[in-house]
N, C-alpha and C. Protein backbone atom coordinates (compact mmCIF):
# COMPACT_ATOMS: atom_id res chain seq x y z
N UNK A 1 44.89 39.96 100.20
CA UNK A 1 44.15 38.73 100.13
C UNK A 1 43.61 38.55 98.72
N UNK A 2 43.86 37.68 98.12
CA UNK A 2 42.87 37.19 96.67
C UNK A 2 44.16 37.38 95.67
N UNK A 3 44.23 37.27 94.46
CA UNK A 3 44.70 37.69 93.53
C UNK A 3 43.87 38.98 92.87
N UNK A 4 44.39 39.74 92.08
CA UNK A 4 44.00 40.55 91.74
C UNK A 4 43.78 40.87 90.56
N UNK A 5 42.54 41.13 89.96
CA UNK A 5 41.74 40.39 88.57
C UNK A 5 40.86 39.73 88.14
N UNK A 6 40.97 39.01 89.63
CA UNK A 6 40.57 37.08 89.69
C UNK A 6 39.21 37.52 90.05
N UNK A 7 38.16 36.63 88.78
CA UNK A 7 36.91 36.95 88.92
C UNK A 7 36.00 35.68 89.47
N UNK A 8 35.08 35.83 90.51
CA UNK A 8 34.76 34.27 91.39
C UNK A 8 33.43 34.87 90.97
N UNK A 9 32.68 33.49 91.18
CA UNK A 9 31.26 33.41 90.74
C UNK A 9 30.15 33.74 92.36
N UNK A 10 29.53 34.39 92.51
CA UNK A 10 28.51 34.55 94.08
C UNK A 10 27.11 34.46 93.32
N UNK A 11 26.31 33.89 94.09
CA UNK A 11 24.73 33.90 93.93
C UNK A 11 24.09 34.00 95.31
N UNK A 12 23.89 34.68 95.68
CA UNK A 12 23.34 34.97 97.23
C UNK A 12 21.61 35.03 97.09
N UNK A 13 20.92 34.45 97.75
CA UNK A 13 19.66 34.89 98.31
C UNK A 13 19.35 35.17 99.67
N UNK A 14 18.41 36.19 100.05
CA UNK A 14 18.32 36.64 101.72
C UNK A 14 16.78 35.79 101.92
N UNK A 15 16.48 35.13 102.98
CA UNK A 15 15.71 34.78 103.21
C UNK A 15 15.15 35.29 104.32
N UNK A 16 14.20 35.43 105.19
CA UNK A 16 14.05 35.98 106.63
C UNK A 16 12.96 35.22 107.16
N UNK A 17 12.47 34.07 106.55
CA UNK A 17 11.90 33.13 107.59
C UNK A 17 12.00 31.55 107.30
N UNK A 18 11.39 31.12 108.39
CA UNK A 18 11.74 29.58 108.69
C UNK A 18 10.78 28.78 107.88
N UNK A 19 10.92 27.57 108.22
CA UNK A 19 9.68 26.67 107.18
C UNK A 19 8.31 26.75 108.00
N UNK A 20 8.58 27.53 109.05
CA UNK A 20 7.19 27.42 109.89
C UNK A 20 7.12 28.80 109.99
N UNK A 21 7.17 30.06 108.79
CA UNK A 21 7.38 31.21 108.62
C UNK A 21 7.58 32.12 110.34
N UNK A 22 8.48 31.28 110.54
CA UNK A 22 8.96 32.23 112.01
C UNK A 22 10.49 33.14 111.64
N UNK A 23 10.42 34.49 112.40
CA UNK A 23 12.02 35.18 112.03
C UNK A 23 13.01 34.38 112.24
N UNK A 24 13.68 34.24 110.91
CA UNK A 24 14.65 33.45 110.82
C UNK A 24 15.73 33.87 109.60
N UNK A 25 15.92 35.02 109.86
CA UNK A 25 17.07 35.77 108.91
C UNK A 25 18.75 34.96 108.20
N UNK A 26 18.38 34.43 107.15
CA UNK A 26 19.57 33.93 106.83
C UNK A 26 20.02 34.03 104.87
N UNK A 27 20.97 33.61 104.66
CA UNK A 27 21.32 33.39 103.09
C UNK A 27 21.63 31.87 102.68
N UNK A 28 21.25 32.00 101.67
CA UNK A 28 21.76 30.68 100.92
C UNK A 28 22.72 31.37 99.17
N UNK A 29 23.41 30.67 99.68
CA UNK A 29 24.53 31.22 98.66
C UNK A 29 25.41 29.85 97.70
N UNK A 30 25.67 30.42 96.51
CA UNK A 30 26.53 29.38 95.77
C UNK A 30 27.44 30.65 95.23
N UNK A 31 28.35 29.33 95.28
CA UNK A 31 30.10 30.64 95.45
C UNK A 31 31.02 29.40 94.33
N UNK A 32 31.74 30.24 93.42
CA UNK A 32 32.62 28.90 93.25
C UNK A 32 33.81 28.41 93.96
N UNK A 33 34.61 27.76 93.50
CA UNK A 33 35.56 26.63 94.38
C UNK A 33 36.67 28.03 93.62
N UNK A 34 36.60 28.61 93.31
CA UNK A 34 37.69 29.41 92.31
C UNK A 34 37.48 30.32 91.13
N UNK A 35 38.51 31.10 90.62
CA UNK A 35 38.07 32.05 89.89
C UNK A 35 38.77 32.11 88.83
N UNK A 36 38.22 32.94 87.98
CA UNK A 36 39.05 32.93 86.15
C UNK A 36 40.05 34.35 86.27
N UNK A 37 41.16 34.24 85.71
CA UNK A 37 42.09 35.37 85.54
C UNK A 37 41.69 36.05 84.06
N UNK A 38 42.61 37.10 84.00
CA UNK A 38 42.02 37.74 82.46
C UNK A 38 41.98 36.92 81.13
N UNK A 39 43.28 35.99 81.45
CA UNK A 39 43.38 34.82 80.21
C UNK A 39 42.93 34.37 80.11
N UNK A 40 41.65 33.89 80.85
CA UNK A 40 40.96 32.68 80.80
C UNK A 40 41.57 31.66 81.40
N UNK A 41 41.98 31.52 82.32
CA UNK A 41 43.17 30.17 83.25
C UNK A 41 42.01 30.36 84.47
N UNK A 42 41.53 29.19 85.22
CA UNK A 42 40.98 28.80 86.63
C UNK A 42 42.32 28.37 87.52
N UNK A 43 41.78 29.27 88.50
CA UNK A 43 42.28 29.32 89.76
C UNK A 43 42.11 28.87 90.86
N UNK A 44 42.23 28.06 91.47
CA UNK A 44 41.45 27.12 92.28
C UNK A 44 41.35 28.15 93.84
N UNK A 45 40.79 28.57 94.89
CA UNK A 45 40.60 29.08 96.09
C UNK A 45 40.62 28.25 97.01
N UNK A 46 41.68 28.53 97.83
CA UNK A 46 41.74 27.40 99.03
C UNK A 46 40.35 27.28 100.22
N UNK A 47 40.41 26.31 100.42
CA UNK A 47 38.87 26.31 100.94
C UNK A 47 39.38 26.92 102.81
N UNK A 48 38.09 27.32 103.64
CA UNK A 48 38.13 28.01 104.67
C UNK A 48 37.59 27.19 105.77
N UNK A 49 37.96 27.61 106.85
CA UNK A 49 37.38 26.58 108.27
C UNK A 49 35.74 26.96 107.89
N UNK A 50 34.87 26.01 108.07
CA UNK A 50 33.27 26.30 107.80
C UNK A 50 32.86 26.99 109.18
N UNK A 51 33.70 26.44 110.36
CA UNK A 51 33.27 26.30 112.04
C UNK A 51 33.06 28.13 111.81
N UNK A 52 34.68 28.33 111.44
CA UNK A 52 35.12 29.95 111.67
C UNK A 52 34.04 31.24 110.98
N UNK A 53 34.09 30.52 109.49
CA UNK A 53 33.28 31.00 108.65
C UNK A 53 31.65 31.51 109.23
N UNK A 54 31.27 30.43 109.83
CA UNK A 54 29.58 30.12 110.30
C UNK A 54 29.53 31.06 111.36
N UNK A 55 30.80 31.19 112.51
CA UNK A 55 30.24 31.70 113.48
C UNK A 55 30.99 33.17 113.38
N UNK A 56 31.82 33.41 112.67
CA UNK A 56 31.99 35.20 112.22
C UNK A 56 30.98 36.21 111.55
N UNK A 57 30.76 35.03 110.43
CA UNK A 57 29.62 36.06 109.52
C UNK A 57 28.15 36.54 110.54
N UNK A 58 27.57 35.83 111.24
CA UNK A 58 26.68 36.29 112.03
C UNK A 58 27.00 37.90 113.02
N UNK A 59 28.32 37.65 113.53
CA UNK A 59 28.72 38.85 114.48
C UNK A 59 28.87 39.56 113.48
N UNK A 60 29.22 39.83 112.50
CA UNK A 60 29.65 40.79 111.42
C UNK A 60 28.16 41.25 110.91
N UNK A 61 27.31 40.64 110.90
CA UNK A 61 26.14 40.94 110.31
C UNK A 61 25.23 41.81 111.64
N UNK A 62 25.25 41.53 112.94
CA UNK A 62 24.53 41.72 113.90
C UNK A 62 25.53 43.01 114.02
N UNK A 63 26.86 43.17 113.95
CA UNK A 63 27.27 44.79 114.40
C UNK A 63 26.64 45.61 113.36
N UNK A 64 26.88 45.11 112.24
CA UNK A 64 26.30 46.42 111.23
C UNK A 64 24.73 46.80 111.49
N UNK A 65 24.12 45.78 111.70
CA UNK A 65 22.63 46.21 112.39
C UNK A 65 22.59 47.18 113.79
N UNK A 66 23.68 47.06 113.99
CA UNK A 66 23.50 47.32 115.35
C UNK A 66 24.14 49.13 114.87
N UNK A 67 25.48 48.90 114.14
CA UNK A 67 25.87 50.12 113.74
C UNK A 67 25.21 51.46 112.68
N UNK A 68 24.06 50.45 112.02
CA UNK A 68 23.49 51.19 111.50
C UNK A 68 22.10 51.57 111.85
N UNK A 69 22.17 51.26 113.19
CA UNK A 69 20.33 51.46 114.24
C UNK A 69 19.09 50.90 113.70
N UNK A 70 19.47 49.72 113.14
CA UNK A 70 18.24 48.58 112.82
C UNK A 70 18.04 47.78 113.77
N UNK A 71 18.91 47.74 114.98
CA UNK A 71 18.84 46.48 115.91
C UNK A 71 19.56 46.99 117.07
N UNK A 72 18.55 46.88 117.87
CA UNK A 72 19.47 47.29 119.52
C UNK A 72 20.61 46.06 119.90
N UNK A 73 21.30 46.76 120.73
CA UNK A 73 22.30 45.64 120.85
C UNK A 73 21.76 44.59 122.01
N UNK A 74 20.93 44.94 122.70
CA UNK A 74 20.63 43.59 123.47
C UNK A 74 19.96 42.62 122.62
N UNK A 75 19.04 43.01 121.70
CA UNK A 75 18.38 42.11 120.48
C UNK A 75 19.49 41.36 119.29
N UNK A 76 20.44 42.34 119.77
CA UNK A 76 21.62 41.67 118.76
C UNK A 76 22.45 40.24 119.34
């Protein structure tokens, strides 16, 4: 998956509450549309289902809690 080389831009922040400071564990992230090769040439990244995206990253995040004994799995 990716090219290999190909350098993409991420800015992630973790947040863990709501505007009404209730638990509300999430990120806000800026990613670019694409990445630079060694030459300096942009690469454009095909964009991804958002639906798929939105509702994977959560299960992926709740097993590792779960795999690394931060979070019981019924809380998960």
């Amino acid at each position: 998956m990716g090219e290999p080389g190909l350098s993409v831009g991420i800015v992630a922040s973790i947040q863990t509450h709501g505007s009404l400071a209730n638990w509300h564990p999430h990120l806000h992230l800026l990613v670019t549309d694409g990445g630079f090769r060694a030459d300096g040439t942009f690469v454009p990244l095909p964009l991804h289902d958002v639906t798929t995206l939105t509702e994977a990253f959560p299960r992926a995040v709740l097993r590792l809690f779960v795999r690394r004994e931060l979070m019981d799995v019924e809380t998960a």
